[in-house]
Protein backbone atom coordinates (compact mmCIF):
# COMPACT_ATOMS: atom_id res chain seq x y z
CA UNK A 1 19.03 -65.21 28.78
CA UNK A 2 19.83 -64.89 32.71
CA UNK A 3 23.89 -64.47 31.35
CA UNK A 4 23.03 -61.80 28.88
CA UNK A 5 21.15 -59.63 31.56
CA UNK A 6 23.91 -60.55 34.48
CA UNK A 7 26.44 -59.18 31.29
CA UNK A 8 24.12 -56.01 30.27
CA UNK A 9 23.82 -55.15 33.90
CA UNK A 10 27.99 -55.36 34.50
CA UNK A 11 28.47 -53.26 31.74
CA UNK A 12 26.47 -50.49 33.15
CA UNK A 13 27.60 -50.89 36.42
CA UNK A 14 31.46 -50.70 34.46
CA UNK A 15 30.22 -47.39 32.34
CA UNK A 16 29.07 -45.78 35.17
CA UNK A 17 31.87 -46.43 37.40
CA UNK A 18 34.09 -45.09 34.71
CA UNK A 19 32.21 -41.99 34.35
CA UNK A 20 31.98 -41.13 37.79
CA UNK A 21 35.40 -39.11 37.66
CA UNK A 22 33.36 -36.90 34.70
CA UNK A 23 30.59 -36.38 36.03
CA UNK A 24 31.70 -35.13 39.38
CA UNK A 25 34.09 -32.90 37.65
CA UNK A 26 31.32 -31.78 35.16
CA UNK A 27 29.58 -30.62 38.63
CA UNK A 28 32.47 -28.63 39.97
CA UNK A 29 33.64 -26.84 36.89
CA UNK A 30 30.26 -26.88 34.88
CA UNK A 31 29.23 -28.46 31.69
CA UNK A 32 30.76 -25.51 29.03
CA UNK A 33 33.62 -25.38 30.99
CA UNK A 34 33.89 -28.88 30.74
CA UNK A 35 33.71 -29.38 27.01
CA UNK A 36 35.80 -26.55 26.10
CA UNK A 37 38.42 -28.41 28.10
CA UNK A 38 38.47 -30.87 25.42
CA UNK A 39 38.49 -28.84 22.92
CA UNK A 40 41.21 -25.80 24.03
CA UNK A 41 42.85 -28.29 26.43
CA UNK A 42 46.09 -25.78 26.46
CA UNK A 43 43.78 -23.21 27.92
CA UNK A 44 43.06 -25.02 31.74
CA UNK A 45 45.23 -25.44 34.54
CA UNK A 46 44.80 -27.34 37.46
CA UNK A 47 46.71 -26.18 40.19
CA UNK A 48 47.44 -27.61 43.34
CA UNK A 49 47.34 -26.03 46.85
CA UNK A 50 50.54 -24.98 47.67
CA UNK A 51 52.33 -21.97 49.79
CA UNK A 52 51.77 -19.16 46.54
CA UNK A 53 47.86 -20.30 46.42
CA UNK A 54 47.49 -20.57 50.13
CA UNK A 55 48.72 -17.02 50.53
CA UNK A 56 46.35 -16.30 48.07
CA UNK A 57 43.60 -17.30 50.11
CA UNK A 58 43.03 -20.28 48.84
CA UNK A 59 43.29 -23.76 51.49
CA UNK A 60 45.82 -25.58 51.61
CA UNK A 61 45.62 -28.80 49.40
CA UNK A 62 42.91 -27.22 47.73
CA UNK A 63 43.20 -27.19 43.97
CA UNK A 64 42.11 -24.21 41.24
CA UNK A 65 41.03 -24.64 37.60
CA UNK A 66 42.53 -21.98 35.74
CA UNK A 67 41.37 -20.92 32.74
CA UNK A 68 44.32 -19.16 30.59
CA UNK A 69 43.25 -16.01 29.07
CA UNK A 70 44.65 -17.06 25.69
CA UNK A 71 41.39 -19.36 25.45
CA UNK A 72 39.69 -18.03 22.18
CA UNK A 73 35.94 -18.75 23.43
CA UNK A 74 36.27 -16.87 26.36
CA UNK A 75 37.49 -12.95 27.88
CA UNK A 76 37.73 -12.05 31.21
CA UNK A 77 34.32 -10.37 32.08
CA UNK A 78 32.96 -7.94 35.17
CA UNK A 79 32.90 -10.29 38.44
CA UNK A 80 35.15 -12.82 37.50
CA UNK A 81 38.05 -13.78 39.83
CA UNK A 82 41.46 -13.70 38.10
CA UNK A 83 45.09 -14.70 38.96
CA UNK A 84 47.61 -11.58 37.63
CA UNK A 85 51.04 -10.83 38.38
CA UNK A 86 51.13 -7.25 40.54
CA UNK A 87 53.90 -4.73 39.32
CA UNK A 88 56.27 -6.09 41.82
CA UNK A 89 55.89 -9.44 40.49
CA UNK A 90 53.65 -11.30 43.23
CA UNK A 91 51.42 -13.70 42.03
CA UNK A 92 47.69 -12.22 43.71
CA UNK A 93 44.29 -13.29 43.42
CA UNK A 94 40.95 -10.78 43.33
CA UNK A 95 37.43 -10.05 42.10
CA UNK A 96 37.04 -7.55 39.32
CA UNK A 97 34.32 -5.05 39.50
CA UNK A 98 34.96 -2.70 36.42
CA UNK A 99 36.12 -2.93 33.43
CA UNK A 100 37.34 0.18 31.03
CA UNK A 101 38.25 0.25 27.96
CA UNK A 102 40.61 3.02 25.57
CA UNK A 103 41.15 1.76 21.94
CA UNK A 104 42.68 -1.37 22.36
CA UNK A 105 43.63 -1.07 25.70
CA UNK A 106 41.86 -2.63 28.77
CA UNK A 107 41.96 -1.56 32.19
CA UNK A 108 40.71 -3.81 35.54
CA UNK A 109 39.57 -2.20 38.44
CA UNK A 110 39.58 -4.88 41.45
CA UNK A 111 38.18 -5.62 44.55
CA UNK A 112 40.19 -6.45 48.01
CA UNK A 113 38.37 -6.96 51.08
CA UNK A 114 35.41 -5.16 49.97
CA UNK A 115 37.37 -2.50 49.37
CA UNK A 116 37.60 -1.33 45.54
CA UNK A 117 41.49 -0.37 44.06
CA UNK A 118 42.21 2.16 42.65
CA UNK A 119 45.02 0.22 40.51
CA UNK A 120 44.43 -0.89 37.22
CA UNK A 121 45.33 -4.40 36.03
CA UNK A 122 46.27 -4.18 32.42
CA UNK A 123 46.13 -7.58 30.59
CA UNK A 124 49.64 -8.49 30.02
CA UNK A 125 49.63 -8.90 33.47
CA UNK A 126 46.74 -11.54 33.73
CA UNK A 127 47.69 -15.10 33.85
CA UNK A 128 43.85 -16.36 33.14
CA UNK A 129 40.38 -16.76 35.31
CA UNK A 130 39.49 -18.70 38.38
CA UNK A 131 36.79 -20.82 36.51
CA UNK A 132 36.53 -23.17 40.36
CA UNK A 133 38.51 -24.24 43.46
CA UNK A 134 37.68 -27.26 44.62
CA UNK A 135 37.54 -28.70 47.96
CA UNK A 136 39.90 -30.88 49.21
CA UNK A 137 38.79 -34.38 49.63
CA UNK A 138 39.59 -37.55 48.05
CA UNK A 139 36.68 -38.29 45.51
CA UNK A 140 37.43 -34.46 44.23
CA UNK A 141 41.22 -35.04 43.69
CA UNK A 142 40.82 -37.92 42.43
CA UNK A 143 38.35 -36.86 40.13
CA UNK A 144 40.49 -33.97 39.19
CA UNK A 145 43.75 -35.81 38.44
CA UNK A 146 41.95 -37.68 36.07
CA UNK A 147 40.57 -34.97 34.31
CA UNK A 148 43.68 -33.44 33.92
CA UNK A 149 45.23 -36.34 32.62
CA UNK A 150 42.54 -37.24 30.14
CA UNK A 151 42.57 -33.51 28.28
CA UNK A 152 46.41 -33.24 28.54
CA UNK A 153 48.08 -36.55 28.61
CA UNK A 154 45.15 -38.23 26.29
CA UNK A 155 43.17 -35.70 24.79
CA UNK A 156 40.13 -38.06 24.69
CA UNK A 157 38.73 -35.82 21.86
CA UNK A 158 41.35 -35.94 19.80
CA UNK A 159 40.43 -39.73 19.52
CA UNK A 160 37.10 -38.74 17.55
CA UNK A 161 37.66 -36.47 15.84
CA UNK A 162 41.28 -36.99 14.31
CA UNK A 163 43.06 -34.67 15.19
């Protein structure tokens, strides 16, 4: 009896060391955001810290989950912070206040330094929403890399359902 409770009590010790990685990434990126990773895994980025981000604003090392704008669940709504290419081609990073819409057509009115534009965004030129950025440290990296592998590499829900 004292092996089968020394045996329980490693496997839950295992489990929850497993699920650590999950969890904390459940708490950075949120629970919907989370699931809907494994289900439109083509639809989030994870993107590292480098020179393009940090001009951005963004620290260095830090990492972004990006959340393509192709993802069927989800638009790009009033407040959100998206990554879009400006006219020039420069990658840029800001707040939208106002959205407008004519027929099909959509129009994003920004905000820079607390400042509004007045240049539209259209969405051609939207790569997809900042859903976090997370801190560098490394429990959160770690964390992240695995998360990232597990809805790319081995699209864990793929294993259940059959797909």
């Amino acid at each position: 009896m004292k092996k089968r409770t020394r045996n329980i009590l490693n496997l839950c010790i295992f489990l929850l060391i497993a699920n650590l990685p999950f969890i904390t990434v459940t708490q950075l990126v949120g629970t919907e955001t989370f699931l809907d990773s494994f289900e439109n895994p083509d639809s989030y980025y994870l993107l590292q810290g480098n020179d393009n981000l940090v001009s951005l604003g963004i620290k260095e090392g830090s990492c972004i989950i990006l959340q393509k704008t192709t993802n069927p669940n989800k638009d790009v709504d009033e407040g959100d912070i998206i990554l879009y290419y400006k006219n020039n081609g420069e990658l840029s990073c800001k707040k939208i206040y106002q959205i407008n819409s004519i027929g099909p057509i959509k129009k994003y009115y920004t905000v820079n330094n607390n400042k509004f534009t007045d240049d539209p965004i259209y969405e051609n030129q939207i790569v997809g929403k900042i859903v976090s950025i997370v801190d560098n440290n490394l429990w959160n990296m770690i964390s992240m890399k695995i998360w990232d592998i597990s809805i790319h590499e081995y699209n864990i829900n793929a294993l259940f359902t059959g797909s």
